[in-house]
N, C-alpha and C. Protein backbone atom coordinates (compact mmCIF):
# COMPACT_ATOMS: atom_id res chain seq x y z
N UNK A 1 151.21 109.63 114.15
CA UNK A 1 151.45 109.07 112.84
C UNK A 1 150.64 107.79 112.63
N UNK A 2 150.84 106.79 113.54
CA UNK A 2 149.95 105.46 113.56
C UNK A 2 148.49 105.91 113.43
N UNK A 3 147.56 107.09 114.15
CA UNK A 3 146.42 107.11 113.63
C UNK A 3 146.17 107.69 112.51
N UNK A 4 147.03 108.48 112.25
CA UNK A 4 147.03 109.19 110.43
C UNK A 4 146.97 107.91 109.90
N UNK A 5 147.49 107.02 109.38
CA UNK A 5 148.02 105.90 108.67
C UNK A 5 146.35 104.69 109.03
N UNK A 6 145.87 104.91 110.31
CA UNK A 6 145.13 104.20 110.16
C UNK A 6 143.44 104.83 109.65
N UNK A 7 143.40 105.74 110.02
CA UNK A 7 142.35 106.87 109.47
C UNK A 7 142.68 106.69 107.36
N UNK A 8 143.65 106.52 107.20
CA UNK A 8 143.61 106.44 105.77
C UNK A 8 143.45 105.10 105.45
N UNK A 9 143.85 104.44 106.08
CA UNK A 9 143.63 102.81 105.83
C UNK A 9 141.92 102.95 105.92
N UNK A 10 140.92 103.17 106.85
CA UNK A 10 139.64 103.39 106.86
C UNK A 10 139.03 104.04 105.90
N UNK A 11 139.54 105.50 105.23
CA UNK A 11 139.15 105.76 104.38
C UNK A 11 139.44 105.07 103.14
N UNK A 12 140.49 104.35 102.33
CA UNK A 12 140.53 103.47 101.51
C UNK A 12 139.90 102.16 101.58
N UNK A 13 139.22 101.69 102.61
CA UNK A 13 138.22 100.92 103.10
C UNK A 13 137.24 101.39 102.18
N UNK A 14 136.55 102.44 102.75
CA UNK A 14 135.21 102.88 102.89
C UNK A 14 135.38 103.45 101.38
N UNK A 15 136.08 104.10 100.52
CA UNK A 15 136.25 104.22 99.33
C UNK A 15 135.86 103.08 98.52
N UNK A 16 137.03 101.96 98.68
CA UNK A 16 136.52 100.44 98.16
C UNK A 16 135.22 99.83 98.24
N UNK A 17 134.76 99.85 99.68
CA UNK A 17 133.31 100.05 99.43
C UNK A 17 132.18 100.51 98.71
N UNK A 18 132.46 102.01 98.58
CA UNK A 18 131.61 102.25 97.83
C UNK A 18 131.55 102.21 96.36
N UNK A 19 132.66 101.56 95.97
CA UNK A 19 132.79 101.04 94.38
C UNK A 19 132.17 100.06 94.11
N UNK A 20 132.01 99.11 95.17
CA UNK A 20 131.01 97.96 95.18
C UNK A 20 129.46 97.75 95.66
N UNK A 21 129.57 98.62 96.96
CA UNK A 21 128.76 98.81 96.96
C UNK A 21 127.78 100.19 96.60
N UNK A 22 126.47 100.42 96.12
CA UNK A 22 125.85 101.98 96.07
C UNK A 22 124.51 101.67 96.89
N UNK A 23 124.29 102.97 97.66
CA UNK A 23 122.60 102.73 98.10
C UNK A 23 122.01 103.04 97.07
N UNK A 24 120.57 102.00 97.15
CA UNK A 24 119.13 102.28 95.59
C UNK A 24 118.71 103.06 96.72
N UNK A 25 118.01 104.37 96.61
CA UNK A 25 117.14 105.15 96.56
C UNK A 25 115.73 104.07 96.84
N UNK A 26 114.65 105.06 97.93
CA UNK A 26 113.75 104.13 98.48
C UNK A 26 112.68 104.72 96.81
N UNK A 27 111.85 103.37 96.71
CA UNK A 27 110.82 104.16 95.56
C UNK A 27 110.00 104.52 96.12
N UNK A 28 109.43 105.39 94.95
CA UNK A 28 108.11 106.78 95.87
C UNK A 28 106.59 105.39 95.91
N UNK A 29 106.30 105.96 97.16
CA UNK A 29 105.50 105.05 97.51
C UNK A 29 103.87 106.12 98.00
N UNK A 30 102.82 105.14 97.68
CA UNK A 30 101.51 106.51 97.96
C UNK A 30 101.54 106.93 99.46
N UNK A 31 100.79 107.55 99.65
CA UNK A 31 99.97 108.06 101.08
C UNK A 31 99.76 106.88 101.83
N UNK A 32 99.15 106.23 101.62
CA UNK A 32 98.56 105.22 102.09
C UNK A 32 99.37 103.72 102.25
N UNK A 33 100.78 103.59 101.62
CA UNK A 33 101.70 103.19 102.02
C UNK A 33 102.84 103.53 102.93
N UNK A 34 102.82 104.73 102.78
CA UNK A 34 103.84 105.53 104.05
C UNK A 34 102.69 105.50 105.16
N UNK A 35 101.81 105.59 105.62
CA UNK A 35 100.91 105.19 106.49
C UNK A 35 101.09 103.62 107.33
N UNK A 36 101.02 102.96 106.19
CA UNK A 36 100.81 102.05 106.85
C UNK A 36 102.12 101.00 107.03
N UNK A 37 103.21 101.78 106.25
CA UNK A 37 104.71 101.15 106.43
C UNK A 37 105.04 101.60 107.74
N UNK A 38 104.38 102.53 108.14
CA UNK A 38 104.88 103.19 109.67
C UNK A 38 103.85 102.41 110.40
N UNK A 39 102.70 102.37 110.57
CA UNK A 39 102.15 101.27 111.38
C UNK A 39 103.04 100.38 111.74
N UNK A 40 103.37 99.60 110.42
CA UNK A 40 103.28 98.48 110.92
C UNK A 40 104.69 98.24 111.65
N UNK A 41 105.33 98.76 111.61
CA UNK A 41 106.59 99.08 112.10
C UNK A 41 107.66 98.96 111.20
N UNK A 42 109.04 100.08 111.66
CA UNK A 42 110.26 100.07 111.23
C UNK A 42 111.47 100.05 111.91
N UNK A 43 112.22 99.58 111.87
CA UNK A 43 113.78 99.13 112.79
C UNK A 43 114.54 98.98 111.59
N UNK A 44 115.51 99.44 112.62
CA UNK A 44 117.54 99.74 112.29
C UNK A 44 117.99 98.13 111.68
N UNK A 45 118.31 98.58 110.36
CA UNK A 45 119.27 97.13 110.57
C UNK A 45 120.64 97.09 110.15
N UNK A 46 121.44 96.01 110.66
CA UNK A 46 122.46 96.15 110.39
C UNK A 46 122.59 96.64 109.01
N UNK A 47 123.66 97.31 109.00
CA UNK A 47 123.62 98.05 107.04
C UNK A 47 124.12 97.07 106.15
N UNK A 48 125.12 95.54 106.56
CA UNK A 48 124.84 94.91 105.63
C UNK A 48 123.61 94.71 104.96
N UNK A 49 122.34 94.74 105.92
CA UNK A 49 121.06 94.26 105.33
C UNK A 49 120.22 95.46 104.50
N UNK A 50 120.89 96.53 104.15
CA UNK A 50 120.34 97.45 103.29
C UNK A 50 120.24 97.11 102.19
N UNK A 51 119.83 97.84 101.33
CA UNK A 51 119.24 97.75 99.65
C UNK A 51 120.77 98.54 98.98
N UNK A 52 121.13 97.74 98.25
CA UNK A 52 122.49 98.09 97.56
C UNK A 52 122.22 97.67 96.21
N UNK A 53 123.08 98.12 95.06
CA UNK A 53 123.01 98.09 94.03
C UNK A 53 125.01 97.91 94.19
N UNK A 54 125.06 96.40 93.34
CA UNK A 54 126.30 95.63 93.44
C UNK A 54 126.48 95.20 92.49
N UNK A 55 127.84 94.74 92.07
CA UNK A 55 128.69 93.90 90.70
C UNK A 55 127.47 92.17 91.00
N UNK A 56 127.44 91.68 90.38
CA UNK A 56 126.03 90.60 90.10
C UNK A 56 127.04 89.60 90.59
N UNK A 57 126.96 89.03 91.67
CA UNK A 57 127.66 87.65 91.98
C UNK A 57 126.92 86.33 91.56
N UNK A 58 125.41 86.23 91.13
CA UNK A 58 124.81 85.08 90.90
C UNK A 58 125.82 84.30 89.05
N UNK A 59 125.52 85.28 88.43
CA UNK A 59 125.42 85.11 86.72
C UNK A 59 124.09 84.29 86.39
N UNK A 60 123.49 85.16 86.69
CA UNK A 60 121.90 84.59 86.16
C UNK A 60 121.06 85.64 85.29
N UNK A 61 120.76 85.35 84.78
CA UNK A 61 119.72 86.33 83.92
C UNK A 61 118.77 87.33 84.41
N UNK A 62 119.12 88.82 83.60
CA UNK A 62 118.51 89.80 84.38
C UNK A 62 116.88 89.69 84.24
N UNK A 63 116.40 90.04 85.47
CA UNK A 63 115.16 89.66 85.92
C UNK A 63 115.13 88.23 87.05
N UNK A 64 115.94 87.54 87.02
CA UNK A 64 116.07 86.74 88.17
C UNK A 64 116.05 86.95 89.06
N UNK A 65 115.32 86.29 90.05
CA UNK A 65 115.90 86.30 91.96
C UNK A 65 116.26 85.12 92.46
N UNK A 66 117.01 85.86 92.92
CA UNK A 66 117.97 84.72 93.77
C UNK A 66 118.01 84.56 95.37
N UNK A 67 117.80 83.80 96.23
CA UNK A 67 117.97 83.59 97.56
C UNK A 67 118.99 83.24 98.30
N UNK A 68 120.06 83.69 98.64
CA UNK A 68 121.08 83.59 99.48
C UNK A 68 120.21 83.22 100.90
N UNK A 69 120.40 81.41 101.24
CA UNK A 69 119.35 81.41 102.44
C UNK A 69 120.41 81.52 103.95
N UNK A 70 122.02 81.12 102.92
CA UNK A 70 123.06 81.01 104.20
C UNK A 70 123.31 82.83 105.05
N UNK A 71 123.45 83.41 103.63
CA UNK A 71 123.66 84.83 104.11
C UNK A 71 122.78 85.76 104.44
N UNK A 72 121.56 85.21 104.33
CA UNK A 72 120.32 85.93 103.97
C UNK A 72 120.03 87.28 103.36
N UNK A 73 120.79 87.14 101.90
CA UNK A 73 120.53 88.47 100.90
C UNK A 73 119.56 87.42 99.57
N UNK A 74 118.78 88.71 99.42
CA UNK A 74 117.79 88.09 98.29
C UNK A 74 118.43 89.33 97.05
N UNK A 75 119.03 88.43 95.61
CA UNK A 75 119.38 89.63 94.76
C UNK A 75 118.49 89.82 93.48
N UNK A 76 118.31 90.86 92.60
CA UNK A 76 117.18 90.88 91.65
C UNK A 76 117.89 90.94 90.68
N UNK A 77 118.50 90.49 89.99
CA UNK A 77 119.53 90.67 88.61
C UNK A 77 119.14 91.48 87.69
N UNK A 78 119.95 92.52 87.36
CA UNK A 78 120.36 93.30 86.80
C UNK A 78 120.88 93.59 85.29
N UNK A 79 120.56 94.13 83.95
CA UNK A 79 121.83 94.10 82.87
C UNK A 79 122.85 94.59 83.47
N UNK A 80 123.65 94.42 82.73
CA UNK A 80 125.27 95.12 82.78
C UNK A 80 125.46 93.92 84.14
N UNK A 81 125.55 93.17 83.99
CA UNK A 81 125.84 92.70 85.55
C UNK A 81 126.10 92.97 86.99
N UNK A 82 125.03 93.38 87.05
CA UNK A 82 124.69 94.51 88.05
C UNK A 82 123.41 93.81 88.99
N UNK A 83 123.17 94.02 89.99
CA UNK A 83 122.06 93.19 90.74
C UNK A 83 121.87 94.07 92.13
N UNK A 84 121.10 94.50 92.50
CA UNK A 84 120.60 95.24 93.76
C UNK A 84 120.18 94.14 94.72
N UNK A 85 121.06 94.13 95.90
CA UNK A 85 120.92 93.79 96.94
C UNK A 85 120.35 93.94 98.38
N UNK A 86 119.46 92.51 98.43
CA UNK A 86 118.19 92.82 99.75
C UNK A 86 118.68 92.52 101.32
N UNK A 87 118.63 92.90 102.46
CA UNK A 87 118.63 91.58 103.61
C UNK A 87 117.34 91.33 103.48
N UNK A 88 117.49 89.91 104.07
CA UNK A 88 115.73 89.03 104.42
C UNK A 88 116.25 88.05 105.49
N UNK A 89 114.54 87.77 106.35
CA UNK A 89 114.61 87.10 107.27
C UNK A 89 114.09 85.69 106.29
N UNK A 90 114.98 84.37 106.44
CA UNK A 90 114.60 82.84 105.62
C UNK A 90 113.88 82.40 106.85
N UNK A 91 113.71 80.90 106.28
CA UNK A 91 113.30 79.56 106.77
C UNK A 91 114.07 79.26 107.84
N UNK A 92 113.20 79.33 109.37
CA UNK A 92 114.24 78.89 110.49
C UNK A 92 114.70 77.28 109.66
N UNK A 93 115.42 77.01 110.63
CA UNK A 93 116.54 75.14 110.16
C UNK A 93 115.36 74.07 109.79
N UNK A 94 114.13 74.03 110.53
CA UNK A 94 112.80 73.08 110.59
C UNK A 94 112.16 73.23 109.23
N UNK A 95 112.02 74.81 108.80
CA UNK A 95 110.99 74.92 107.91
C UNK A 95 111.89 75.51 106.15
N UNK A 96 113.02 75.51 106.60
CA UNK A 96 113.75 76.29 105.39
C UNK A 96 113.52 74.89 104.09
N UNK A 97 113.93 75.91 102.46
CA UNK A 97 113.37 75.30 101.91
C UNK A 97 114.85 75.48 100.78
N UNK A 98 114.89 75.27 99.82
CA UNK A 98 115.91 75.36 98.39
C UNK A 98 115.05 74.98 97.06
N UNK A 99 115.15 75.53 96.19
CA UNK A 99 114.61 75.40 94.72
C UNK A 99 114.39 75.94 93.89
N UNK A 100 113.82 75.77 92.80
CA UNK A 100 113.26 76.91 91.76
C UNK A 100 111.68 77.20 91.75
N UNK A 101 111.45 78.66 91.25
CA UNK A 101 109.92 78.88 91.24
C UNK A 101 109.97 79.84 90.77
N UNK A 102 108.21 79.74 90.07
CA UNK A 102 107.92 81.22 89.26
C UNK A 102 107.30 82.29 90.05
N UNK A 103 107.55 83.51 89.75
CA UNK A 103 106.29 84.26 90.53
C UNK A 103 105.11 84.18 89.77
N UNK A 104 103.86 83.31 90.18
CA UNK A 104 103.01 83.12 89.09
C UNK A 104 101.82 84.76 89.79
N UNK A 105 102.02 85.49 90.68
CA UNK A 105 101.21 86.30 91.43
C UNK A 105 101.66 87.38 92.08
N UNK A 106 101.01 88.73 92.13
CA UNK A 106 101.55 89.83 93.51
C UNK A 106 100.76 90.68 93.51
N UNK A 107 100.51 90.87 95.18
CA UNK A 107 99.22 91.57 95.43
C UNK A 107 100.12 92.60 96.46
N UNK A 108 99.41 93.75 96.60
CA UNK A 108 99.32 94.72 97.60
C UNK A 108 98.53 94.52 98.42
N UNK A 109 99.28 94.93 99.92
CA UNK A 109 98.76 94.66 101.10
C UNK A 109 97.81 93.26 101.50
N UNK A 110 98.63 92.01 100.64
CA UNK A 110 97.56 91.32 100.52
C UNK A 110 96.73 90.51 102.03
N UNK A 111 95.98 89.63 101.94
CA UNK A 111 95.24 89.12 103.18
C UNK A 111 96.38 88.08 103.62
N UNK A 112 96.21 88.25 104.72
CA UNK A 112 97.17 86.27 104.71
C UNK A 112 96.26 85.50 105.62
N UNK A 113 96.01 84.27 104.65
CA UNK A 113 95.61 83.28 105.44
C UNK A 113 96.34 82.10 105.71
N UNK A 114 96.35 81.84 107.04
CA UNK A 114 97.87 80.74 107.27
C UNK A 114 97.33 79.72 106.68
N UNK A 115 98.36 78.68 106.22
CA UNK A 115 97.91 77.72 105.59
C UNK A 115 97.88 76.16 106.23
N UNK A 116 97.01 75.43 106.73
CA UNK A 116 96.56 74.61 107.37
C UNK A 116 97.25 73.89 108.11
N UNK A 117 98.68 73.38 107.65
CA UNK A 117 99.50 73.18 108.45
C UNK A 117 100.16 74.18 109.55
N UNK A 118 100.24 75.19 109.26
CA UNK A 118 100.57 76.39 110.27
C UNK A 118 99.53 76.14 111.21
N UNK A 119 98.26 76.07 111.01
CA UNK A 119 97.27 76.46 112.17
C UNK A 119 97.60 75.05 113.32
N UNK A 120 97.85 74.16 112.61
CA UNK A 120 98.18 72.76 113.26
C UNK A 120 98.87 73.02 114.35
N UNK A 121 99.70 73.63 114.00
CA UNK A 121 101.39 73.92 114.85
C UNK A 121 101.09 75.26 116.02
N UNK A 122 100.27 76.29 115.34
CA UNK A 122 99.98 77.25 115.98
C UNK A 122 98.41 77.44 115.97
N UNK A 123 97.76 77.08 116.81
CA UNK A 123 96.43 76.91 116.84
C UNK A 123 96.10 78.54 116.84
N UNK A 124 96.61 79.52 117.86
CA UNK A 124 96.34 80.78 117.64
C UNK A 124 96.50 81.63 115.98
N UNK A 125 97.47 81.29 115.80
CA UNK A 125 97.54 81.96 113.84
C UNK A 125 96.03 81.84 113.53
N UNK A 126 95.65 83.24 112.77
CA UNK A 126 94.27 83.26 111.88
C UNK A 126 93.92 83.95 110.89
N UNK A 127 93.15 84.22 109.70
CA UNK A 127 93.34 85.21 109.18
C UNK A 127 93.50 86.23 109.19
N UNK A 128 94.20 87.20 108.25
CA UNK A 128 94.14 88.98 109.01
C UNK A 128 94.48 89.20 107.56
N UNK A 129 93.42 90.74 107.90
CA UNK A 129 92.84 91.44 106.43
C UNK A 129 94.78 91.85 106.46
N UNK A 130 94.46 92.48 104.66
CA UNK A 130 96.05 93.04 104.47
C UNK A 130 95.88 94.70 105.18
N UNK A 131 96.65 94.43 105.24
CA UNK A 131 96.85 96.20 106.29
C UNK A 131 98.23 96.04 106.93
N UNK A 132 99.15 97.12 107.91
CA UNK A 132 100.29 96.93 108.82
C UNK A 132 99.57 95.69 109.87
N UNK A 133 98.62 94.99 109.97
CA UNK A 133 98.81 94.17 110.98
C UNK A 133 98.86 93.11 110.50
N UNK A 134 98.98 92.68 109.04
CA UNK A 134 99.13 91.97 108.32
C UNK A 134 100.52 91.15 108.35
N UNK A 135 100.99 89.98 108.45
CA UNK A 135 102.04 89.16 108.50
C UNK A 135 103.02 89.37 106.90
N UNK A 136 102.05 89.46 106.42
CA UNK A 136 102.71 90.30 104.91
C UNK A 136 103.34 91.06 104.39
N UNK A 137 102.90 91.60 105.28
CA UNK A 137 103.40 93.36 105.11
C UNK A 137 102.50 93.86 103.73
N UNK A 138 103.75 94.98 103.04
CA UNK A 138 102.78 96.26 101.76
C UNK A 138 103.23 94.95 101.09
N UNK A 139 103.74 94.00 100.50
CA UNK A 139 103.62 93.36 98.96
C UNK A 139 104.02 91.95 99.27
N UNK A 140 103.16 91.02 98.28
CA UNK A 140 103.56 89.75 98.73
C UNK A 140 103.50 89.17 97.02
N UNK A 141 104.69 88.58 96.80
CA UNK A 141 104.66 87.76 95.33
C UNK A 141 104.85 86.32 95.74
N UNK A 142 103.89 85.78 95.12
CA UNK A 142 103.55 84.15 95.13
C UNK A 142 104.46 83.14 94.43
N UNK A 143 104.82 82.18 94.79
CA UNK A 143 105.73 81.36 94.07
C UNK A 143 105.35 80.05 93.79
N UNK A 144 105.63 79.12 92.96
CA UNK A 144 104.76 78.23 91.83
C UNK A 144 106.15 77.63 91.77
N UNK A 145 105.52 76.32 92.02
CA UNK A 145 106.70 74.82 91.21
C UNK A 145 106.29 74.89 89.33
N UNK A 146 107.58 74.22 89.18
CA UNK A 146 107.71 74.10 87.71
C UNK A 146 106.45 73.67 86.98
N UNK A 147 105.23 72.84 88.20
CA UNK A 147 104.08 72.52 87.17
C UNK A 147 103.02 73.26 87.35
N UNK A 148 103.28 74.47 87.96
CA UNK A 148 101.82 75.94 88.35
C UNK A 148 101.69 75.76 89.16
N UNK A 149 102.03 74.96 90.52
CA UNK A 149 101.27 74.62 91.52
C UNK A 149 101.80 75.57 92.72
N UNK A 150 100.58 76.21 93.57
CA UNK A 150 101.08 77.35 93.89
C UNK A 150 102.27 76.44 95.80
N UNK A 151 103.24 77.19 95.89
CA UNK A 151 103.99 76.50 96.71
C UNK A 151 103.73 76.57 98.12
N UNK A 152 102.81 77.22 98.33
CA UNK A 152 102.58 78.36 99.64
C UNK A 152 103.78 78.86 100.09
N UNK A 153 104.76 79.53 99.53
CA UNK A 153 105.79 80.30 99.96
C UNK A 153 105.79 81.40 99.16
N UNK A 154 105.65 82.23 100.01
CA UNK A 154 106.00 83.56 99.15
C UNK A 154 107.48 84.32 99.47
N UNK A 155 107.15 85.51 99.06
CA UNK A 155 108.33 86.70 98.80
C UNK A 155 107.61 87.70 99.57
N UNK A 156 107.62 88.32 101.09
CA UNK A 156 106.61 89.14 101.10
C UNK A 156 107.26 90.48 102.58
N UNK A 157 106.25 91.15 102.55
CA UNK A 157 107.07 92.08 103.67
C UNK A 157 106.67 91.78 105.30
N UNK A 158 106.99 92.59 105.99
CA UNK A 158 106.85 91.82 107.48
C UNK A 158 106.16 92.97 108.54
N UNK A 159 105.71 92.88 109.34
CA UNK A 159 105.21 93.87 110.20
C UNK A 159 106.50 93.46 111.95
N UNK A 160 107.33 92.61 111.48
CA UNK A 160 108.70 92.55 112.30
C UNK A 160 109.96 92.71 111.47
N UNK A 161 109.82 94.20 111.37
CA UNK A 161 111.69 94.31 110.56
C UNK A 161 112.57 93.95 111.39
N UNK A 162 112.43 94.20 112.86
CA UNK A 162 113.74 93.63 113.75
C UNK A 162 114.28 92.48 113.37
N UNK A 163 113.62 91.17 112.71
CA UNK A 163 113.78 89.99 112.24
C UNK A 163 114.79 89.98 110.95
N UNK A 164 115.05 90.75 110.42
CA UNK A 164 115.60 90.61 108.95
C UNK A 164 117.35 90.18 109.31
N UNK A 165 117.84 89.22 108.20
CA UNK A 165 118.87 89.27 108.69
C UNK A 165 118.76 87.60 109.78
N UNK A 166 117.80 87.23 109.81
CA UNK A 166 117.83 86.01 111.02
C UNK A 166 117.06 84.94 110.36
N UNK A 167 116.96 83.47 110.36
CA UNK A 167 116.48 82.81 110.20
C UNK A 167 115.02 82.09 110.78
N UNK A 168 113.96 82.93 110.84
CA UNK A 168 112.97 82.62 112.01
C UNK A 168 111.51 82.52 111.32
N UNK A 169 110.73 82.44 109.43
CA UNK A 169 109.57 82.03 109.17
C UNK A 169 109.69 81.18 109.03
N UNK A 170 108.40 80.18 108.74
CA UNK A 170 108.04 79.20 108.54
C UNK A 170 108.52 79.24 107.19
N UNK A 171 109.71 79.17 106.20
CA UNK A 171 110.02 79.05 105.03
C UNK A 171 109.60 80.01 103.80
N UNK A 172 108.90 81.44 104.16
CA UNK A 172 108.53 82.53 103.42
C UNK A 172 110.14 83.38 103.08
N UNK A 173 110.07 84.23 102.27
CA UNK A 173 111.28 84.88 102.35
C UNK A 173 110.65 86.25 102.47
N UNK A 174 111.10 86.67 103.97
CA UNK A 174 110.49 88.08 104.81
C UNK A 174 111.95 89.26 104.29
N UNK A 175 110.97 90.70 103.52
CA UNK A 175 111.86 92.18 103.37
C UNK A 175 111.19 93.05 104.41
N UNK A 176 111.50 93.73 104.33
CA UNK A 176 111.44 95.48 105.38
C UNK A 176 110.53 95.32 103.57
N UNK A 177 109.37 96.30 104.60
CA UNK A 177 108.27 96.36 103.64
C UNK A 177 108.64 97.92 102.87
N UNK A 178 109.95 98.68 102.87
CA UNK A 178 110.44 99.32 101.98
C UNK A 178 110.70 98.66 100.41
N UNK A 179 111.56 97.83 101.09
CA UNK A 179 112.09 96.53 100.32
C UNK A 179 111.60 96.00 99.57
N UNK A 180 110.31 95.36 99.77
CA UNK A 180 109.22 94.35 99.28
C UNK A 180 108.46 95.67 97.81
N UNK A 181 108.32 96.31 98.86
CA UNK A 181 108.12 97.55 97.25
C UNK A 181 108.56 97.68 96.44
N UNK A 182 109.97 98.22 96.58
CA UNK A 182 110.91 98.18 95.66
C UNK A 182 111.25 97.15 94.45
N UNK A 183 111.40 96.10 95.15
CA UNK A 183 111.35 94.82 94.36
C UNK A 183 109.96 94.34 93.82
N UNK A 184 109.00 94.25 94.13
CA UNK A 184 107.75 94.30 93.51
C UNK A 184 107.47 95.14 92.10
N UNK A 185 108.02 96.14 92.76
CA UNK A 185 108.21 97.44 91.11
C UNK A 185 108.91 96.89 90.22
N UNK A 186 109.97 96.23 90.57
CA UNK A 186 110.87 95.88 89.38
C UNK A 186 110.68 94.48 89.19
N UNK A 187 110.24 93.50 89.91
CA UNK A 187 109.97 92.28 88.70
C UNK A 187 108.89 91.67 88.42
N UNK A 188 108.96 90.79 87.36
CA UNK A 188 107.86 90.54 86.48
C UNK A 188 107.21 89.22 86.70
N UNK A 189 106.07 89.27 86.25
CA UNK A 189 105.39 87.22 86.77
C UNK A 189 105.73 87.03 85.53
N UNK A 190 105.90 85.89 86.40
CA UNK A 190 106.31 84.76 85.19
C UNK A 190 108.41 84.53 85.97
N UNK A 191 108.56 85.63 86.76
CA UNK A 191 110.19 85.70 86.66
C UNK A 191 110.62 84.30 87.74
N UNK A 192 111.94 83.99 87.33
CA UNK A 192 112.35 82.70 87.90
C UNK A 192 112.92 83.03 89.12
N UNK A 193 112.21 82.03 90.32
CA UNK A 193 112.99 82.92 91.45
C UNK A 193 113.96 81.36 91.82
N UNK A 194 115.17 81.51 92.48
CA UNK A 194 115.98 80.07 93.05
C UNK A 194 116.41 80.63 94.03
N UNK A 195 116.32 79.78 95.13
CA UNK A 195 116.62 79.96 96.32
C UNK A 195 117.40 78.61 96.63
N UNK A 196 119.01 79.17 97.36
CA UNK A 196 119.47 77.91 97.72
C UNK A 196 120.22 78.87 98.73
C-alpha cells in the first residue's frame, strides 16, 4: 500500500511538472551544422539544464533575455507570458558580470579572437577559425553597453557542454550549441539582454 501511495505521489509530481514545465523541440538545423555540432562535442546534462518552454518568471517584455547568473538559466521572453528556458555555463566569481545590453550582432560559427586581456592571463589562448574547434561554438550574439560600445561579452555556444550548468568563462554566457541555435532563431538585434 505505502508504495502504491508513493508511486502516485510521483506521478502527481511528474504531472505537475509537466504543466510547468514543456520540452521546445530542437530547431532543424543544416548539414553542416549537425556535422559540426557533433564535432565539437555533446554531453548529458542534468535535465534541469534543458530547453523548456515555462510560465515567464522575469515580467519583462517579449523578446527579452534574461540571465539568471545565480541559477544559471538564460530565459527568452515570450507573449502570453510564456518564456523558454536555457541552462548556461556564467562568469566564474573573478570574471562574472551583471547589467544591461543590446545584441548589437550574430554570426554563425563565428571566429573567436580572445581579447587582449585574456591572452595576458593565458598566454596560450589564440585565434581559432569558427568551426567545432571554435570556443564559440555554431552561434555567437554580441552584446553592447547602452552607448554601442561593443562589451566583449557575448551569448555564444561551447565546444565543452559538460560545463553548462557551472560557473567557469571568463564572463561570456556559454549554451549547448543546440541551444545557441535555437535562441539565435528567435531573437532580434537590437533585443535587450539583462543579466543579474
Amino acid at each position: 500500500m505505502r508504495a502504491r501511495s508513493l508511486f502516485a505521489a510521483a506521478a502527481m509530481a511528474l504531472a505537475v511538472a509537466g504543466c510547468q514545465y514543456k520540452p521546445v523541440a530542437d530547431p532543424q538545423i543544416s548539414p553542416r551544422d549537425k556535422q559540426w555540432i557533433e564535432m565539437a562535442g555533446t554531453a548529458q546534462v542534468d535535465r534541469q539544464f534543458e530547453r523548456y518552454l515555462i510560465d515567464d518568471p522575469t515580467g519583462e517584455k517579449p523578446g527579452t533575455v534574461v540571465v539568471d547568473t545565480f541559477n544559471r538559466y538564460l530565459y527568452y521572453v515570450m507573449e502570453d507570458r510564456k518564456a523558454i528556458r536555457y541552462g548556461v555555463a556564467v562568469g566564474d566569481e573573478a570574471f562574472g558580470w551583471t547589467g544591461t545590453s543590446t545584441i548589437q550582432r550574430k554570426a554563425e560559427w563565428p571566429n573567436w579572437n580572445p581579447p587582449a586581456e585574456m591572452k595576458q592571463r593565458w598566454p596560450h589562448v589564440r585565434f581559432t577559425s569558427g568551426g567545432p574547434n571554435s570556443p564559440l561554438g555554431a552561434r555567437a550574439l554580441y552584446l553592447h553597453d547602452e552607448k554601442g560600445r561593443d562589451t566583449l561579452y557575448r551569448i555564444h555556444g561551447t565546444n565543452e557542454p559538460e560545463k553548462i550548468g557551472q560557473a567557469v568563462s571568463s564572463g561570456c554566457i556559454r549554451m549547448r550549441n543546440i541551444d545557441v541555435v535555437d535562441l539565435y532563431n528567435r531573437v532580434k538585434l537590437g533585443a535587450k539582454v539583462i543579466v543579474k
